[in-house]
PDB file of N, CA and C in Angstrom:
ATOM      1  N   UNK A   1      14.966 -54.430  34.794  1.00  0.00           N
ATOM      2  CA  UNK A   1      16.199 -53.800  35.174  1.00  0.00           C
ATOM      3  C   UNK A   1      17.122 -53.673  33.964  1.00  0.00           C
ATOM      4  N   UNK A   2      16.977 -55.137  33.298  1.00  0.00           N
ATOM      5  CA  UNK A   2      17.704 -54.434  31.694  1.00  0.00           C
ATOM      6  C   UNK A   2      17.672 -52.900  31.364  1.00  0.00           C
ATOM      7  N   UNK A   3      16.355 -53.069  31.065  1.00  0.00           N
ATOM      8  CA  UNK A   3      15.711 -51.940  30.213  1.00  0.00           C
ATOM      9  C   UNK A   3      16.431 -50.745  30.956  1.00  0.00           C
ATOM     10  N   UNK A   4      17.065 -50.608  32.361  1.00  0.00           N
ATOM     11  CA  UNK A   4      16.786 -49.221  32.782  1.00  0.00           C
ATOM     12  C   UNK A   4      18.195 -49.020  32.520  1.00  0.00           C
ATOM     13  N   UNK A   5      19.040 -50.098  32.825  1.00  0.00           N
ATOM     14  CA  UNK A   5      20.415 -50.029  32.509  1.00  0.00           C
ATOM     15  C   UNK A   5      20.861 -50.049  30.759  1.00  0.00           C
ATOM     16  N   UNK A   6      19.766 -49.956  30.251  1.00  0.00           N
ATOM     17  CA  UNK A   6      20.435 -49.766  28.791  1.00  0.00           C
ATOM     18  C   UNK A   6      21.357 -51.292  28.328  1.00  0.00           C
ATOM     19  N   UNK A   7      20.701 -52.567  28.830  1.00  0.00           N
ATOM     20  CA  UNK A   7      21.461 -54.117  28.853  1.00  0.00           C
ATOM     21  C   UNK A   7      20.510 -54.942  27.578  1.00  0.00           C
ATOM     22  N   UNK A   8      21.459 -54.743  26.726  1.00  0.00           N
ATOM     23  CA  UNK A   8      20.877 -56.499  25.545  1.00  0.00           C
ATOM     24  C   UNK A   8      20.831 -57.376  25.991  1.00  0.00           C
ATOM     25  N   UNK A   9      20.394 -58.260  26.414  1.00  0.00           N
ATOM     26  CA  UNK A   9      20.655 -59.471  26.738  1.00  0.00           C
ATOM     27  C   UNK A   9      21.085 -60.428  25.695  1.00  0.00           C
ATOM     28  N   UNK A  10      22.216 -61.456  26.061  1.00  0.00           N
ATOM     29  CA  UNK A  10      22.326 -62.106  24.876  1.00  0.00           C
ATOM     30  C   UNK A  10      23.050 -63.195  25.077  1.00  0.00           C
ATOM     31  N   UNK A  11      22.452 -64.320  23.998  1.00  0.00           N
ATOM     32  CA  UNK A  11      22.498 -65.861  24.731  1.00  0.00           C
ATOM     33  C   UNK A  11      23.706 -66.409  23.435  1.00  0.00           C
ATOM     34  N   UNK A  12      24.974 -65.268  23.408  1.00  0.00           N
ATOM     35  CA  UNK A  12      26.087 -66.081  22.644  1.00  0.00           C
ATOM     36  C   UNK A  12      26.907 -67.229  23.261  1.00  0.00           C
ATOM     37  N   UNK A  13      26.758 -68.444  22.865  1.00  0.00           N
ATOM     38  CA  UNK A  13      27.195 -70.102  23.164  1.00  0.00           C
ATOM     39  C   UNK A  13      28.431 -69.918  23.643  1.00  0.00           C
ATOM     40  N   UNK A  14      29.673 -69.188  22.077  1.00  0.00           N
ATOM     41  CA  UNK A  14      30.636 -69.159  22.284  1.00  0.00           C
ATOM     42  C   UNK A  14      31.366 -68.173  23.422  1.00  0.00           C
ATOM     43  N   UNK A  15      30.437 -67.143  23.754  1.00  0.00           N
ATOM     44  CA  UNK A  15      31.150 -66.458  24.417  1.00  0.00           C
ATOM     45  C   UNK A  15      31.366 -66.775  26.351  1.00  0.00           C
ATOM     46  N   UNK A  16      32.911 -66.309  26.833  1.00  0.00           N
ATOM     47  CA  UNK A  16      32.847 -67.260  28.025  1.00  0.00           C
ATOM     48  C   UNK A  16      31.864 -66.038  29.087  1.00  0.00           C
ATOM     49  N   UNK A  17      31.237 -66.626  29.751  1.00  0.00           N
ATOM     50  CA  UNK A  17      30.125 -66.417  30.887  1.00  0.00           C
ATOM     51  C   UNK A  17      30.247 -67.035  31.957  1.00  0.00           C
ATOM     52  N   UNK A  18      30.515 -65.397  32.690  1.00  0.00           N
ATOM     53  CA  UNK A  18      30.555 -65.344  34.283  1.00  0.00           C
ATOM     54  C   UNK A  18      29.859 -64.355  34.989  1.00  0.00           C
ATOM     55  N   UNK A  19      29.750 -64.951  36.111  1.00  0.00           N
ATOM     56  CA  UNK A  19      28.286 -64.045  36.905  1.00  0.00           C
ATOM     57  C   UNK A  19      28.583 -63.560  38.238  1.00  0.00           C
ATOM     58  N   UNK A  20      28.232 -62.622  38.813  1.00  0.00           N
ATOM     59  CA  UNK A  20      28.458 -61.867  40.042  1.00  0.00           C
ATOM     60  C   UNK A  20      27.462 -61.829  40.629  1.00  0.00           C
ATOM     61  N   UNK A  21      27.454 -62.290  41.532  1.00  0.00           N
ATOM     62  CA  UNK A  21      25.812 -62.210  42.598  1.00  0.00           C
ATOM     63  C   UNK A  21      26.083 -61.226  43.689  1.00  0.00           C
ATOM     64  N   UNK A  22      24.905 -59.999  43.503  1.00  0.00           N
ATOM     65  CA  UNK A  22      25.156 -58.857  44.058  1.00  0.00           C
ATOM     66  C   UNK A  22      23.592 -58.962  45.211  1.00  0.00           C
ATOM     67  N   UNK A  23      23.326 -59.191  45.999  1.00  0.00           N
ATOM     68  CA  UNK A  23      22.472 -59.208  47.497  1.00  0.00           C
ATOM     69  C   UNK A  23      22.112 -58.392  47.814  1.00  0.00           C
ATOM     70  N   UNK A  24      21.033 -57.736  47.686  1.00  0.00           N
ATOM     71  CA  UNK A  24      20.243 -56.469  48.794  1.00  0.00           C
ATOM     72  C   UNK A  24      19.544 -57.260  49.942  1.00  0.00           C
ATOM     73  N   UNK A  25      20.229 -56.490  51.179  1.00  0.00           N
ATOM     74  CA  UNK A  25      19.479 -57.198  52.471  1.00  0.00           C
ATOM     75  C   UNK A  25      18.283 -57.077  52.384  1.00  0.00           C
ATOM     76  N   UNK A  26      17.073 -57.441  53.048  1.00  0.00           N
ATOM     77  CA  UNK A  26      15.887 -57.051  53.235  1.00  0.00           C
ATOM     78  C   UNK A  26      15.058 -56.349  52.096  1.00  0.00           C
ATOM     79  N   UNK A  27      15.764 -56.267  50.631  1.00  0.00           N
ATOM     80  CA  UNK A  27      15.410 -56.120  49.019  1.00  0.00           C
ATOM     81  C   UNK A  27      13.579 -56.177  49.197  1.00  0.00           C
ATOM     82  N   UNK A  28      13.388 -57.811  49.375  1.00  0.00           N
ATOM     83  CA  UNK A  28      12.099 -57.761  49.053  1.00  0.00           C
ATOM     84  C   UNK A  28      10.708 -57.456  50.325  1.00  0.00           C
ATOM     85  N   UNK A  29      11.296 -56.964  51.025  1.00  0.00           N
ATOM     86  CA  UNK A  29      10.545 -56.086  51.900  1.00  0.00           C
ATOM     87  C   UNK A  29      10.525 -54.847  51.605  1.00  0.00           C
ATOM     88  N   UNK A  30      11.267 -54.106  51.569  1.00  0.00           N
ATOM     89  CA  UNK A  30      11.809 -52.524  50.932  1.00  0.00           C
ATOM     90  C   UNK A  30      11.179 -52.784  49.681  1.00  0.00           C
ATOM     91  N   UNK A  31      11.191 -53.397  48.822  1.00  0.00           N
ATOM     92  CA  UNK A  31      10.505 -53.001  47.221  1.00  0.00           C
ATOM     93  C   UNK A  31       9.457 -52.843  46.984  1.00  0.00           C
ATOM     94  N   UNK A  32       9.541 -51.826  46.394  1.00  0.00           N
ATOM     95  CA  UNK A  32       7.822 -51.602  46.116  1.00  0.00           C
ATOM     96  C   UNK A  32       7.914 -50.618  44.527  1.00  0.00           C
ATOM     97  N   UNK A  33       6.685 -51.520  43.514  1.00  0.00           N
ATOM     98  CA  UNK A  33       7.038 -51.168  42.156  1.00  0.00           C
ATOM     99  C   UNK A  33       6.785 -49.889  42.250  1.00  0.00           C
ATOM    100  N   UNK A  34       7.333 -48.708  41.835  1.00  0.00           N
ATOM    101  CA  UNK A  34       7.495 -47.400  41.448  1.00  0.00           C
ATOM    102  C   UNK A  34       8.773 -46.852  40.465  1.00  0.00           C
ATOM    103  N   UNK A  35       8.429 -46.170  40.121  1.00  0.00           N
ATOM    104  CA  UNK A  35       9.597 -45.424  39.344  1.00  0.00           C
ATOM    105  C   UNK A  35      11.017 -44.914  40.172  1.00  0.00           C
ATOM    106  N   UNK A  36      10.782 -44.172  41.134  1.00  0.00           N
ATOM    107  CA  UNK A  36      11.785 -43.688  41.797  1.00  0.00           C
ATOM    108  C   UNK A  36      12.761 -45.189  42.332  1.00  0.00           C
ATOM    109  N   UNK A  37      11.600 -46.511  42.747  1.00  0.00           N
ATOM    110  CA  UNK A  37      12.568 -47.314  43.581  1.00  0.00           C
ATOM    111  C   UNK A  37      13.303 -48.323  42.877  1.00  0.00           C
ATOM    112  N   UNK A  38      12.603 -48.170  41.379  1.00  0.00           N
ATOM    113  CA  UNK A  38      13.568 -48.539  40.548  1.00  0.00           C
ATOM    114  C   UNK A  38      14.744 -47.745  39.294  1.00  0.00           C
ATOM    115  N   UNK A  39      14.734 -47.014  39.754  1.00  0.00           N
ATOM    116  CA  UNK A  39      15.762 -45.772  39.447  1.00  0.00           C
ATOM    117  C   UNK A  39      16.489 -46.005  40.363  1.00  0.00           C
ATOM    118  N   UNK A  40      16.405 -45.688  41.235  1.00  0.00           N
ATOM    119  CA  UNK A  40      17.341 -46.169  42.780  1.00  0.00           C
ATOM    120  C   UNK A  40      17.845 -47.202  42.693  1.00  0.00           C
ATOM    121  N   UNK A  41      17.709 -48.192  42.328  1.00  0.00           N
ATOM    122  CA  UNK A  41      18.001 -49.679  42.555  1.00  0.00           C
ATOM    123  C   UNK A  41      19.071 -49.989  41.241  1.00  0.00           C
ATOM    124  N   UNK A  42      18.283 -49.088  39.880  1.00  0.00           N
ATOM    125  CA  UNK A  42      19.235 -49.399  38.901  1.00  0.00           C
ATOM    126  C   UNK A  42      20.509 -48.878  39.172  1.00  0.00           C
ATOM    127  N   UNK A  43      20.089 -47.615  39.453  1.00  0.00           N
ATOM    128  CA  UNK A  43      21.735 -46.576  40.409  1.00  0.00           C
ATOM    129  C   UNK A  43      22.747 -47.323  41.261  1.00  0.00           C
ATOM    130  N   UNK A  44      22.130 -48.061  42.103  1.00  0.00           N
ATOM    131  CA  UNK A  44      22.630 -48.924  43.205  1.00  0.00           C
ATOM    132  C   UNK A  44      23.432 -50.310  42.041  1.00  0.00           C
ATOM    133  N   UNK A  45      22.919 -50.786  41.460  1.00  0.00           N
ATOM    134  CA  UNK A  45      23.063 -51.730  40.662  1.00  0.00           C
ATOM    135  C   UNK A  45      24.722 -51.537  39.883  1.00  0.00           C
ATOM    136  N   UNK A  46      24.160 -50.317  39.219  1.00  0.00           N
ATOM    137  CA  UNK A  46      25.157 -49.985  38.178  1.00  0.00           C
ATOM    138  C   UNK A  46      26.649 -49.846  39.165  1.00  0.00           C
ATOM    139  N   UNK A  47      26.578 -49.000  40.203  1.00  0.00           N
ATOM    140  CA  UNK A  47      27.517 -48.902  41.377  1.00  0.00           C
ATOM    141  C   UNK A  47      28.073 -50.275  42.030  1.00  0.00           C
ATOM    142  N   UNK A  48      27.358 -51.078  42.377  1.00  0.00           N
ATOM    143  CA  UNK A  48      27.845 -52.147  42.819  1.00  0.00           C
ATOM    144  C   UNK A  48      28.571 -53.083  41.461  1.00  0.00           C
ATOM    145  N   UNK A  49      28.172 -52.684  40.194  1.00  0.00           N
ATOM    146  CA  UNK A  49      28.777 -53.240  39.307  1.00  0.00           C
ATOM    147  C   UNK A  49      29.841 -53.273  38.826  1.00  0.00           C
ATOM    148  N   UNK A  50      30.399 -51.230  38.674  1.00  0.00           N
ATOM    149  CA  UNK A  50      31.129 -50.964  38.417  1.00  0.00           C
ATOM    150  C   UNK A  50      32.435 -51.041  39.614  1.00  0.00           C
ATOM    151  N   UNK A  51      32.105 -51.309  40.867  1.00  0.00           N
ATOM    152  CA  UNK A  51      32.705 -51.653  41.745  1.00  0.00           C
ATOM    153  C   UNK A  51      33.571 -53.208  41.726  1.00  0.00           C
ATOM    154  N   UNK A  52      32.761 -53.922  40.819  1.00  0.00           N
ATOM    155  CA  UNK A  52      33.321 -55.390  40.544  1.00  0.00           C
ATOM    156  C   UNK A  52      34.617 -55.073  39.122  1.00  0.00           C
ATOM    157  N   UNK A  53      34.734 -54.034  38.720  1.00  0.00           N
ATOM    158  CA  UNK A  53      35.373 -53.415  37.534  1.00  0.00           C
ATOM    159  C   UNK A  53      35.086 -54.598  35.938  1.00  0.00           C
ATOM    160  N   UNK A  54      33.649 -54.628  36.231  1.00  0.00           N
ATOM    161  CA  UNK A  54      33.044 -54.665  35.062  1.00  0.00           C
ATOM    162  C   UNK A  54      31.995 -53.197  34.253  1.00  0.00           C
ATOM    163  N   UNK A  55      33.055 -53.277  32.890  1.00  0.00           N
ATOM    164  CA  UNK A  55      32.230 -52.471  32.349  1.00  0.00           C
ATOM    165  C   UNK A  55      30.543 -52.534  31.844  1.00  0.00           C
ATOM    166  N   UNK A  56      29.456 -51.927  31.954  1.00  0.00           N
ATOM    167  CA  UNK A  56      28.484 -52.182  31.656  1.00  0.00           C
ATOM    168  C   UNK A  56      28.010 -52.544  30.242  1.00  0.00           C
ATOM    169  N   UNK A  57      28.966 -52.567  29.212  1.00  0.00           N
ATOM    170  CA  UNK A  57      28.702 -53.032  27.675  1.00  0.00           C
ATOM    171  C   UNK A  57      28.928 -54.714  27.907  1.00  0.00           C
ATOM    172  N   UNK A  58      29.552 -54.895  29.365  1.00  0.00           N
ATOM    173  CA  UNK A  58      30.065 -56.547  29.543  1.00  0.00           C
ATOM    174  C   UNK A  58      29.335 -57.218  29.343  1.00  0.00           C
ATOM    175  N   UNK A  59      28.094 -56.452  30.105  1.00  0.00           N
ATOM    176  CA  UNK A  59      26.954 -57.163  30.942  1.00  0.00           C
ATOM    177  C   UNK A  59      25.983 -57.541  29.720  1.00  0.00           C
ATOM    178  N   UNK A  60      25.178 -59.086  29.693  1.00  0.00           N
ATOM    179  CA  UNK A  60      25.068 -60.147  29.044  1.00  0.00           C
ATOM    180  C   UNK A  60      23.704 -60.133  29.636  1.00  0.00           C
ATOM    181  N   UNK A  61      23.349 -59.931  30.775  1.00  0.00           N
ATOM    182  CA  UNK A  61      22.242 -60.149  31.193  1.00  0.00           C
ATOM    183  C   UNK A  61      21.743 -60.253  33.083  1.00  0.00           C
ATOM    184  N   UNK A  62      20.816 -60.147  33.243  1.00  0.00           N
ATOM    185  CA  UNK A  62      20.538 -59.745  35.185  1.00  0.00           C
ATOM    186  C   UNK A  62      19.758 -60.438  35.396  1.00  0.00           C
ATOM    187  N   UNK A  63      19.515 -61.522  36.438  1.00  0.00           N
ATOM    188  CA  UNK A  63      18.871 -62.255  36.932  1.00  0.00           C
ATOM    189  C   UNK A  63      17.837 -62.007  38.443  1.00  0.00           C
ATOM    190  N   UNK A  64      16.893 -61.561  38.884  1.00  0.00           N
ATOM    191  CA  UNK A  64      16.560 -61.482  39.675  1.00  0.00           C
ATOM    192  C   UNK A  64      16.139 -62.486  40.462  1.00  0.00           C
ATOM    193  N   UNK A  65      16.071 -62.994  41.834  1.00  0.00           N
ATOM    194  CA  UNK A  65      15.906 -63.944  42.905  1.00  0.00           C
ATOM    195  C   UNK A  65      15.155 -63.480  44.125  1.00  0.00           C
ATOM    196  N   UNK A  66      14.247 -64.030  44.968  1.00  0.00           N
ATOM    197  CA  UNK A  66      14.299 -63.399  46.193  1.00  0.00           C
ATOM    198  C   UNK A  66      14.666 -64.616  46.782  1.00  0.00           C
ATOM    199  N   UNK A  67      14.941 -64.212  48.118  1.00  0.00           N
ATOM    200  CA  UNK A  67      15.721 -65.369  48.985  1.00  0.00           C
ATOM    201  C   UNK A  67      15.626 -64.760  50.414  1.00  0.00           C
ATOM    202  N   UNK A  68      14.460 -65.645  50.909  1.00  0.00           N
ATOM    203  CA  UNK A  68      13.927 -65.163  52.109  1.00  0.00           C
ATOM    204  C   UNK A  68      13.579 -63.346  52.026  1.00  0.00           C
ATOM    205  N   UNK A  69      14.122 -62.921  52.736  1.00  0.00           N
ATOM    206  CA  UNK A  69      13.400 -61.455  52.782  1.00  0.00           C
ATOM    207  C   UNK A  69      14.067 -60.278  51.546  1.00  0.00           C
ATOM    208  N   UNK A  70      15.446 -61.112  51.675  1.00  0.00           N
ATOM    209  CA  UNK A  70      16.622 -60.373  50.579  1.00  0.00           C
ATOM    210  C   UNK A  70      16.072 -60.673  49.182  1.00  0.00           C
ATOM    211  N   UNK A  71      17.094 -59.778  48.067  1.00  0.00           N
ATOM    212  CA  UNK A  71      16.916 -59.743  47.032  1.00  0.00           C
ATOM    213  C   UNK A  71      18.377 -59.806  46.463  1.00  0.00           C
ATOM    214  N   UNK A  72      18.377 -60.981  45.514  1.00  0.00           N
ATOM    215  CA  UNK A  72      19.764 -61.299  45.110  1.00  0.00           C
ATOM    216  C   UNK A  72      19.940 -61.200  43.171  1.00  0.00           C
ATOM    217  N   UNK A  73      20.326 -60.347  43.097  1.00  0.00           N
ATOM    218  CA  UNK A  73      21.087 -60.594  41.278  1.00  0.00           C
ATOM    219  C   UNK A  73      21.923 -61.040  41.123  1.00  0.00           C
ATOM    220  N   UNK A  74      21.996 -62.048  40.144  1.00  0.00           N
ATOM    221  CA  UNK A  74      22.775 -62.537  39.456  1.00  0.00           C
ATOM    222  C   UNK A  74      23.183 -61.529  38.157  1.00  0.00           C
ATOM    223  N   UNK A  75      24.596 -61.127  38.272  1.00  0.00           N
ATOM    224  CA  UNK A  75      24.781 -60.255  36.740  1.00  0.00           C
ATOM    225  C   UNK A  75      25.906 -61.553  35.883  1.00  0.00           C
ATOM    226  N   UNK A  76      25.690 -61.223  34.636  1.00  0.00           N
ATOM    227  CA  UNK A  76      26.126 -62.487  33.987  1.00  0.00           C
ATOM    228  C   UNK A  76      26.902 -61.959  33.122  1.00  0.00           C
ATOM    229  N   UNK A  77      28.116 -61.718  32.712  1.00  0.00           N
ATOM    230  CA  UNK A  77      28.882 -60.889  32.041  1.00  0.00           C
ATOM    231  C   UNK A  77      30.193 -61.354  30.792  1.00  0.00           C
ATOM    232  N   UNK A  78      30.253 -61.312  29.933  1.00  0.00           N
ATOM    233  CA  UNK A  78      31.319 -61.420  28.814  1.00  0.00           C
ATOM    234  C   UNK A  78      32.551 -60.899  28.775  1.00  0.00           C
ATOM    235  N   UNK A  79      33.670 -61.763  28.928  1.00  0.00           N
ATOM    236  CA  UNK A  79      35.069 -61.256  28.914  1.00  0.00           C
ATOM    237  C   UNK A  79      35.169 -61.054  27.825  1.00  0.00           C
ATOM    238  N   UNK A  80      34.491 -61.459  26.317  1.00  0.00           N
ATOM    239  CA  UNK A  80      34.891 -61.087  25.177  1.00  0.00           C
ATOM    240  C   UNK A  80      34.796 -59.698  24.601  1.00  0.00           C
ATOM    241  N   UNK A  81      33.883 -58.920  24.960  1.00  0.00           N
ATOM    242  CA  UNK A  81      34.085 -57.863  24.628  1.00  0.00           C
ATOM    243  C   UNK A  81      34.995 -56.539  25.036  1.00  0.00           C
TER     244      UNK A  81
END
């Protein structure tokens, strides 16, 4: 999901790090690896992100989880920049 969002990941010590956990219901039932459903998902992603009014240069790094049937990210983001 990095990769699709155009995300460095990056493990700066000093910088302060905070994370937004964003939940798709029923995620890991609905997923299935393809191109389109992860185009979709990055779309969905980026939207629910920019909805938290973090800019996407913030973003530090994405964590994926499943949890029971759902699918939960963790986005992990830098006030320093």
């Amino acid at each position: 999901m990095t990769k699709l969002l155009n995300i460095e990941e990056q493990t700066d010590e000093e910088a302060i790090s905070l994370e937004i956990p964003i939940r798709w219901k029923k995620g890991s039932i609905l997923y299935e690896e393809n191109e389109m459903v992860n185009y979709s998902l990055g779309r969905y992603l980026e939207t629910k992100i920019s909805s938290e009014i973090v800019r996407m240069d913030q973003i530090t790094g994405i964590e994926t989880n499943r949890y029971k049937d759902d699918l939960k990210f963790l986005i992990r983001f830098s006030q320093n920049k």
